[in-house]
PDB file of N, CA and C in Angstrom:
ATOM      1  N   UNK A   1      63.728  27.609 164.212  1.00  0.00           N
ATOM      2  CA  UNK A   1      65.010  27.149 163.700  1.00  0.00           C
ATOM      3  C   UNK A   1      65.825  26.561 164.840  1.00  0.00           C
ATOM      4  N   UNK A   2      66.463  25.463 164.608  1.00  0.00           N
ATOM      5  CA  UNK A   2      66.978  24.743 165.458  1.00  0.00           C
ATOM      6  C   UNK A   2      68.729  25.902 166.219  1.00  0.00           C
ATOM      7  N   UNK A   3      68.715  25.407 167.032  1.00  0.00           N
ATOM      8  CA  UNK A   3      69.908  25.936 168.174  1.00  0.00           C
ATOM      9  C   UNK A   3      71.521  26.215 167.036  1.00  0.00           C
ATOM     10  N   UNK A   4      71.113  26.733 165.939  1.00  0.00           N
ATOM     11  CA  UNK A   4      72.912  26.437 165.426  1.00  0.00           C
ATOM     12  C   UNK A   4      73.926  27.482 166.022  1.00  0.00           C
ATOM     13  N   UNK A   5      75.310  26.948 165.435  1.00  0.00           N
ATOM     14  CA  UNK A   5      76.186  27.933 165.756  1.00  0.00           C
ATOM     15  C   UNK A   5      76.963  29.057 165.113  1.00  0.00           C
ATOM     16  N   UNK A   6      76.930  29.937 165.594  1.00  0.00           N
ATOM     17  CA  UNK A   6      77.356  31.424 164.709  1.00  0.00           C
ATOM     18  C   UNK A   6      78.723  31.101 165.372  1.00  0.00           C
ATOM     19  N   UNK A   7      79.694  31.651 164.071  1.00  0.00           N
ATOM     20  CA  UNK A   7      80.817  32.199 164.073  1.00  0.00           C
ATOM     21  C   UNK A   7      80.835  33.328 165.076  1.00  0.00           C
ATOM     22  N   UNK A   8      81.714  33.251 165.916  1.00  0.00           N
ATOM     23  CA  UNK A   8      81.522  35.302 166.834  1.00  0.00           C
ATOM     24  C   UNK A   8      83.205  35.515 166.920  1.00  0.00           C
ATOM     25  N   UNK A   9      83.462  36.717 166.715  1.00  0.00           N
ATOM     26  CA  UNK A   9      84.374  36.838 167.550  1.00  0.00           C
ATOM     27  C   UNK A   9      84.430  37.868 168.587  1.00  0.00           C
ATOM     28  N   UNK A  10      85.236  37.285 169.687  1.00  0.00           N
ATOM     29  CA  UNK A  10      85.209  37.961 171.191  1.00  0.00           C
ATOM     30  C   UNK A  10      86.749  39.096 171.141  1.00  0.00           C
ATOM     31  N   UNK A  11      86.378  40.802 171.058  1.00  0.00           N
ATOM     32  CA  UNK A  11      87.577  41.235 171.199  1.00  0.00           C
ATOM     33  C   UNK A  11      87.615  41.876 172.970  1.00  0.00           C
ATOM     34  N   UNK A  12      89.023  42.212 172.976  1.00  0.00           N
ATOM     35  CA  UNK A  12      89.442  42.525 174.819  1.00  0.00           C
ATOM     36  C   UNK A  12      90.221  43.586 174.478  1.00  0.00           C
ATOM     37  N   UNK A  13      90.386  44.769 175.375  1.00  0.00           N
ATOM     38  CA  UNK A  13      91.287  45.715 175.682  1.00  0.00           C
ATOM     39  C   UNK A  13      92.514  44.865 175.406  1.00  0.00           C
ATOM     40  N   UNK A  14      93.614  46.024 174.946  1.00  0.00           N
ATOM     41  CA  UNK A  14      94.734  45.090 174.430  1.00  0.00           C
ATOM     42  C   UNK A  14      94.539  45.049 172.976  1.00  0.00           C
ATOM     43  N   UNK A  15      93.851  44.788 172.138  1.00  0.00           N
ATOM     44  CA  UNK A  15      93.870  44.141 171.001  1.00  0.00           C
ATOM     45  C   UNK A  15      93.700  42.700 170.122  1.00  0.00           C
ATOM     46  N   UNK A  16      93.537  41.655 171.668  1.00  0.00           N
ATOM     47  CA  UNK A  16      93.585  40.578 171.351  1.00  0.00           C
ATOM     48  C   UNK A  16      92.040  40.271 170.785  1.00  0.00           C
ATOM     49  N   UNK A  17      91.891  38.992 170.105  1.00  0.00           N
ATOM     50  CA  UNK A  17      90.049  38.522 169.149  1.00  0.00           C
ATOM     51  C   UNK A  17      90.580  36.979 169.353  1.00  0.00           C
ATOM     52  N   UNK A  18      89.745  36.707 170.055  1.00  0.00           N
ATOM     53  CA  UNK A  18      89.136  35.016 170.013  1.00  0.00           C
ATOM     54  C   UNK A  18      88.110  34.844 169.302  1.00  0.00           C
ATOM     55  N   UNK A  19      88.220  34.031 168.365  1.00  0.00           N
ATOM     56  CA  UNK A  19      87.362  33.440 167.511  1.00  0.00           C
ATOM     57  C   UNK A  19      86.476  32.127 167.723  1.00  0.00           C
ATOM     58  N   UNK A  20      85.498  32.227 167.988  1.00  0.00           N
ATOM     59  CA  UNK A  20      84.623  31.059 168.847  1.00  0.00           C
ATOM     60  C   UNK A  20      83.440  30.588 167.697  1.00  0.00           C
ATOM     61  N   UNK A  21      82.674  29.195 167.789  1.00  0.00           N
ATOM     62  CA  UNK A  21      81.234  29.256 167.267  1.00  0.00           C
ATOM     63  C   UNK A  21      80.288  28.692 168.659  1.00  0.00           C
ATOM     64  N   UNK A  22      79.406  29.807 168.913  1.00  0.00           N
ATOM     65  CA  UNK A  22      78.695  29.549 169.823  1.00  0.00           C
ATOM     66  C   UNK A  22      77.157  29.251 168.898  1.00  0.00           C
ATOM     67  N   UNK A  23      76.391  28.399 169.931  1.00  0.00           N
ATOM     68  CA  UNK A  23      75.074  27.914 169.869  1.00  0.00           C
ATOM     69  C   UNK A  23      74.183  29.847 169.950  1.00  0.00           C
ATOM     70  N   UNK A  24      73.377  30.243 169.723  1.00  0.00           N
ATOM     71  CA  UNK A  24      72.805  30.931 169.781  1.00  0.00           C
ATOM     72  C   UNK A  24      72.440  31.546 170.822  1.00  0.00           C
ATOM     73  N   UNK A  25      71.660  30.611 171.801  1.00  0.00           N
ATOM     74  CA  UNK A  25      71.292  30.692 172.899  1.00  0.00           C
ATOM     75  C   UNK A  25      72.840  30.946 173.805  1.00  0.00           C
ATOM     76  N   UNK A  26      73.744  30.541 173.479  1.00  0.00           N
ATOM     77  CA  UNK A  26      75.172  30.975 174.212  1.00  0.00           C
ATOM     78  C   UNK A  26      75.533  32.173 173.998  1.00  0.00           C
ATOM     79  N   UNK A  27      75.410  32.839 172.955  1.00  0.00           N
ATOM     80  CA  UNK A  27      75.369  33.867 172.660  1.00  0.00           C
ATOM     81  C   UNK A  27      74.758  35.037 173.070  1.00  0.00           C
ATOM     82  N   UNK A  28      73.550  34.791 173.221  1.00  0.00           N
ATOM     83  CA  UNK A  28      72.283  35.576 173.701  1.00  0.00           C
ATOM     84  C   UNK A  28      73.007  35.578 175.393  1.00  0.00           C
ATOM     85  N   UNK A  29      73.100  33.963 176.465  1.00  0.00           N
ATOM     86  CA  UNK A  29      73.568  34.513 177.586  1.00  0.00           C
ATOM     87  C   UNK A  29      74.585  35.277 177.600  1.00  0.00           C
ATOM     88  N   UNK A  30      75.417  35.676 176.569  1.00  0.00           N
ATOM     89  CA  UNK A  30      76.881  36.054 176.648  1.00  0.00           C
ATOM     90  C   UNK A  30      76.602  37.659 176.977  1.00  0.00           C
ATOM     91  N   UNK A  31      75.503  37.833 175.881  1.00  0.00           N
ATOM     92  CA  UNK A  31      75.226  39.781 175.771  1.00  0.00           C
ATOM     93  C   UNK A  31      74.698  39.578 176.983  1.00  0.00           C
ATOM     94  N   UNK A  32      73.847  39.122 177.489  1.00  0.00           N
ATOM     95  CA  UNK A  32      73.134  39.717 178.907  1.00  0.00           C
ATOM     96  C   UNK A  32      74.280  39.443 180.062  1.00  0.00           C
ATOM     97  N   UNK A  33      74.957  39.009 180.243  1.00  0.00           N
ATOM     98  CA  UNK A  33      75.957  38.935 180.928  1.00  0.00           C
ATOM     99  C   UNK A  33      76.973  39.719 181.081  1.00  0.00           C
ATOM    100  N   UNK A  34      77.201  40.120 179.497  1.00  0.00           N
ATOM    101  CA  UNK A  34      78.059  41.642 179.412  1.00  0.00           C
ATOM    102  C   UNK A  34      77.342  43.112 179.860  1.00  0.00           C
ATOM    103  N   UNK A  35      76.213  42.728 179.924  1.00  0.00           N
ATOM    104  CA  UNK A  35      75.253  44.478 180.818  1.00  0.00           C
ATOM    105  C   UNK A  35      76.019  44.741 181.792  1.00  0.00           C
ATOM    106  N   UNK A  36      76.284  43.670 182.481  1.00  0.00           N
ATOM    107  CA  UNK A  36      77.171  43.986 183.831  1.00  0.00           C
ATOM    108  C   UNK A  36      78.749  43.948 183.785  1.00  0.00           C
ATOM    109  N   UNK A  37      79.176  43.259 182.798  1.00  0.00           N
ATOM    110  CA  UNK A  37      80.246  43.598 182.625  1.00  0.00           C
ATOM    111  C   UNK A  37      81.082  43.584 183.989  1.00  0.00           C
ATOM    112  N   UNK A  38      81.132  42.103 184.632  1.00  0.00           N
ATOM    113  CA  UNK A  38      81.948  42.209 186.115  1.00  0.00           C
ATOM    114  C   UNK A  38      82.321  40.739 186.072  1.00  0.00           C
ATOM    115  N   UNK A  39      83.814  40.284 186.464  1.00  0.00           N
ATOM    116  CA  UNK A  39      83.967  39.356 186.629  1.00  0.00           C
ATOM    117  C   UNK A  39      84.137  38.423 185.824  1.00  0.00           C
ATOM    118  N   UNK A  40      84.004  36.903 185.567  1.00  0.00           N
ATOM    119  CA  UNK A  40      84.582  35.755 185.278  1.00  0.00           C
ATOM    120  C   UNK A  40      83.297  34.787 184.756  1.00  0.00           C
ATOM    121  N   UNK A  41      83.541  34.707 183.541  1.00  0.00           N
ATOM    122  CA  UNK A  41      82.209  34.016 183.065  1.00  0.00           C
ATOM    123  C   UNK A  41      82.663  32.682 181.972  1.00  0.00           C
ATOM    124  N   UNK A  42      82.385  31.525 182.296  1.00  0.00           N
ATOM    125  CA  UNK A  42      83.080  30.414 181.428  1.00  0.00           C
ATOM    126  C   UNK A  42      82.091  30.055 180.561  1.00  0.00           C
ATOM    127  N   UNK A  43      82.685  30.081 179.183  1.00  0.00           N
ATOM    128  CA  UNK A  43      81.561  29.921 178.036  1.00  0.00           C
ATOM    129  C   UNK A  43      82.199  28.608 177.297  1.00  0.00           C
ATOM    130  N   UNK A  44      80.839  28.544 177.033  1.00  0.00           N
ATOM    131  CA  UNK A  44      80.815  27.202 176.044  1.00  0.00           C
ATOM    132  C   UNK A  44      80.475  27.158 174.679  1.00  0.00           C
ATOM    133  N   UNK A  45      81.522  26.629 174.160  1.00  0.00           N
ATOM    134  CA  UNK A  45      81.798  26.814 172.810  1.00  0.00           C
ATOM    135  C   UNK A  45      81.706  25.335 171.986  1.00  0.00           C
ATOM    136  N   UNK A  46      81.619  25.212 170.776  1.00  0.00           N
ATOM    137  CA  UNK A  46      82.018  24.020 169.832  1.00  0.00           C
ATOM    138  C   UNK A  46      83.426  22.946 170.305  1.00  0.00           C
ATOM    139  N   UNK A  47      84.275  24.189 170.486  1.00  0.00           N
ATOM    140  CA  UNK A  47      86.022  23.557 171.032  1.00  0.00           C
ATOM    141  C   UNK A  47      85.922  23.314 172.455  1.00  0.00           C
ATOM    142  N   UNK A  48      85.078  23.856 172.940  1.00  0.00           N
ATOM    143  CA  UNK A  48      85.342  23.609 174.421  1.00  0.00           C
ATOM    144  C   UNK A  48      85.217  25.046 175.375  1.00  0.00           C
ATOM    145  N   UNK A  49      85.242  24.887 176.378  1.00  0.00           N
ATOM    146  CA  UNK A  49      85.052  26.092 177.378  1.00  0.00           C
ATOM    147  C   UNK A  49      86.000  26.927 177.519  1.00  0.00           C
ATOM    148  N   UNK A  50      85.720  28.115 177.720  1.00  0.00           N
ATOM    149  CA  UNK A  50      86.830  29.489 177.769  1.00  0.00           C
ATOM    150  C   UNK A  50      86.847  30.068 178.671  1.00  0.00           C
ATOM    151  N   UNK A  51      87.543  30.870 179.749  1.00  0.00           N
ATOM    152  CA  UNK A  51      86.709  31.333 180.882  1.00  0.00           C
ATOM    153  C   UNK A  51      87.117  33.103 180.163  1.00  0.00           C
ATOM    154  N   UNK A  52      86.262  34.009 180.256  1.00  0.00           N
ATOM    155  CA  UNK A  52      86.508  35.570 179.707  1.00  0.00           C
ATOM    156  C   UNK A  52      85.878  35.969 180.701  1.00  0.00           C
ATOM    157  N   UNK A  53      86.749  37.287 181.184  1.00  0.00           N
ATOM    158  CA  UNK A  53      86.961  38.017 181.637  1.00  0.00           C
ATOM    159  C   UNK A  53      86.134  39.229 181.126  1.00  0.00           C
ATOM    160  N   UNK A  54      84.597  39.266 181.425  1.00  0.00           N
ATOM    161  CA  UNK A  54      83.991  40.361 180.826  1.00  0.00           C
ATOM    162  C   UNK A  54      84.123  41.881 181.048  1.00  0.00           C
ATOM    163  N   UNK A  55      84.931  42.335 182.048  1.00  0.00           N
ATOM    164  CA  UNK A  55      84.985  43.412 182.093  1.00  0.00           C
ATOM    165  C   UNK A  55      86.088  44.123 181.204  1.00  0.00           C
ATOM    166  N   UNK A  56      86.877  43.025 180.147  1.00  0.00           N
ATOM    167  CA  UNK A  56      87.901  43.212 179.161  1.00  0.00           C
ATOM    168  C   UNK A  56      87.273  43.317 178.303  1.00  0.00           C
ATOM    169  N   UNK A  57      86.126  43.015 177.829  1.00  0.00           N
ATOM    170  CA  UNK A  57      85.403  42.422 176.632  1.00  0.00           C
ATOM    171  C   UNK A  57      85.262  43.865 176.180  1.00  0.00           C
ATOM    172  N   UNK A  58      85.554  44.378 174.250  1.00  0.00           N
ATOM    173  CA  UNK A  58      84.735  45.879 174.499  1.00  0.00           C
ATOM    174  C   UNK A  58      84.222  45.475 173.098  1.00  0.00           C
ATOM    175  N   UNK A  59      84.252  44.309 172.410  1.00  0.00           N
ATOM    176  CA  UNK A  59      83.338  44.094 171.123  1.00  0.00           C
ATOM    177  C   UNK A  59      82.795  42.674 170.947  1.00  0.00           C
ATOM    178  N   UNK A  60      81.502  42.429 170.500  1.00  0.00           N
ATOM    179  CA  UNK A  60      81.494  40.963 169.954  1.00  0.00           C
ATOM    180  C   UNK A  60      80.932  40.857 168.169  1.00  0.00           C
ATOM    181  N   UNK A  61      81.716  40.162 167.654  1.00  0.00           N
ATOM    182  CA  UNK A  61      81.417  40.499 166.033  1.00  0.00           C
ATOM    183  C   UNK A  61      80.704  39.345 165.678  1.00  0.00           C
ATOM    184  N   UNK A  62      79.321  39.315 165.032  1.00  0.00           N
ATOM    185  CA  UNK A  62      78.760  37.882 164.955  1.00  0.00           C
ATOM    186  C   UNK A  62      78.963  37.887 163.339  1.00  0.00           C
ATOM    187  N   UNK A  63      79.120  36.946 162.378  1.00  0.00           N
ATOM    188  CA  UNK A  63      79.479  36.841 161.220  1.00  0.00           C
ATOM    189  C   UNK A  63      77.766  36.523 160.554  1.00  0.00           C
ATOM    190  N   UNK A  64      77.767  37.418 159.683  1.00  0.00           N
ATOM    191  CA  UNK A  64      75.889  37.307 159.631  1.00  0.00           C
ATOM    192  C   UNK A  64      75.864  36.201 158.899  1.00  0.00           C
ATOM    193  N   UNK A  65      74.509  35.587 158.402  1.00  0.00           N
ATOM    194  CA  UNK A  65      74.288  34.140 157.666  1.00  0.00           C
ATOM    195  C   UNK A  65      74.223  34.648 156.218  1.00  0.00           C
ATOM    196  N   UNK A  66      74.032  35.902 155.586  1.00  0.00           N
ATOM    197  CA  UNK A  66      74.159  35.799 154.350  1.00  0.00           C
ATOM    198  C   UNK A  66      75.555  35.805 153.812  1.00  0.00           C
ATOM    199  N   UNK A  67      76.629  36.511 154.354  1.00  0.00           N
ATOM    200  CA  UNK A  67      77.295  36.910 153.877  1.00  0.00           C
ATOM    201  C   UNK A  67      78.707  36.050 153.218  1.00  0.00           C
ATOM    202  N   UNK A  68      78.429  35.101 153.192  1.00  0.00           N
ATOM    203  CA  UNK A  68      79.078  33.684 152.467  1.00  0.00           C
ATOM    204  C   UNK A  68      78.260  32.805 151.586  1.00  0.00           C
ATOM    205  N   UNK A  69      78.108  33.486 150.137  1.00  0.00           N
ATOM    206  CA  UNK A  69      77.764  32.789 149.226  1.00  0.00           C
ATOM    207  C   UNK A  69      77.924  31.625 147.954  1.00  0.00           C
ATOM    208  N   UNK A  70      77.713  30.917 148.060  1.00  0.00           N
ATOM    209  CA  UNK A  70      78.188  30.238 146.830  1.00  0.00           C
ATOM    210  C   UNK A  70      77.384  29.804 145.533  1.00  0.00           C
ATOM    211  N   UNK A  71      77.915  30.165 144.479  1.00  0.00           N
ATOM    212  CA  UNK A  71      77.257  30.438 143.139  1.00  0.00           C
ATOM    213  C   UNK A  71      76.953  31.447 142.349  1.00  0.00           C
ATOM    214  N   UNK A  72      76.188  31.917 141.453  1.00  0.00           N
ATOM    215  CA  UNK A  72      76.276  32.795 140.820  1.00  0.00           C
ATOM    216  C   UNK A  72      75.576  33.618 141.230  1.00  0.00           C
ATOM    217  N   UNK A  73      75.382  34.848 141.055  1.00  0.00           N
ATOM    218  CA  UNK A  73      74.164  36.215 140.886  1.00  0.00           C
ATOM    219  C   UNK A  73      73.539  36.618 140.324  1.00  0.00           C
ATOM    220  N   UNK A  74      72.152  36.880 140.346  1.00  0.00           N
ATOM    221  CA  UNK A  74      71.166  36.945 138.906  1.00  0.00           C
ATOM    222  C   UNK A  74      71.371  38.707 138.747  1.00  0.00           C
TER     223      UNK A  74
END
């Protein structure tokens, strides 16, 4: 399946949620990057680049592919 982009959102100590759509593979570097959880990491997004602060980071919510349907139910 080709490179698409998931809805995620990025939450931080504080309370604040950025809402991003990353490519997959952006995603995937994002978790391995959070193992370490140190420092300044600029991600690339649909809108453009963000720089986060991973050692704020304490959730990432990916919006799954079924769960927006349209039409009826058998």
């Amino acid at each position: 399946m080709a490179d698409r982009p998931e809805r995620v959102e990025i939450g931080f100590t504080g309370g604040q949620v950025v809402a991003v759509r990353l490519a997959e593979a952006k995603l995937k570097d994002l978790r391995k990057q959070l193992e370490s959880a140190e420092g300044w990491s600029d991600l690339e997004t649909e809108d453009g680049i963000i720089a986060v602060d991973l050692g704020h980071v304490v959730f990432i919510r990916v919006a799954g592919a079924g769960e927006q349907q349209v039409g009826f139910g058998g």
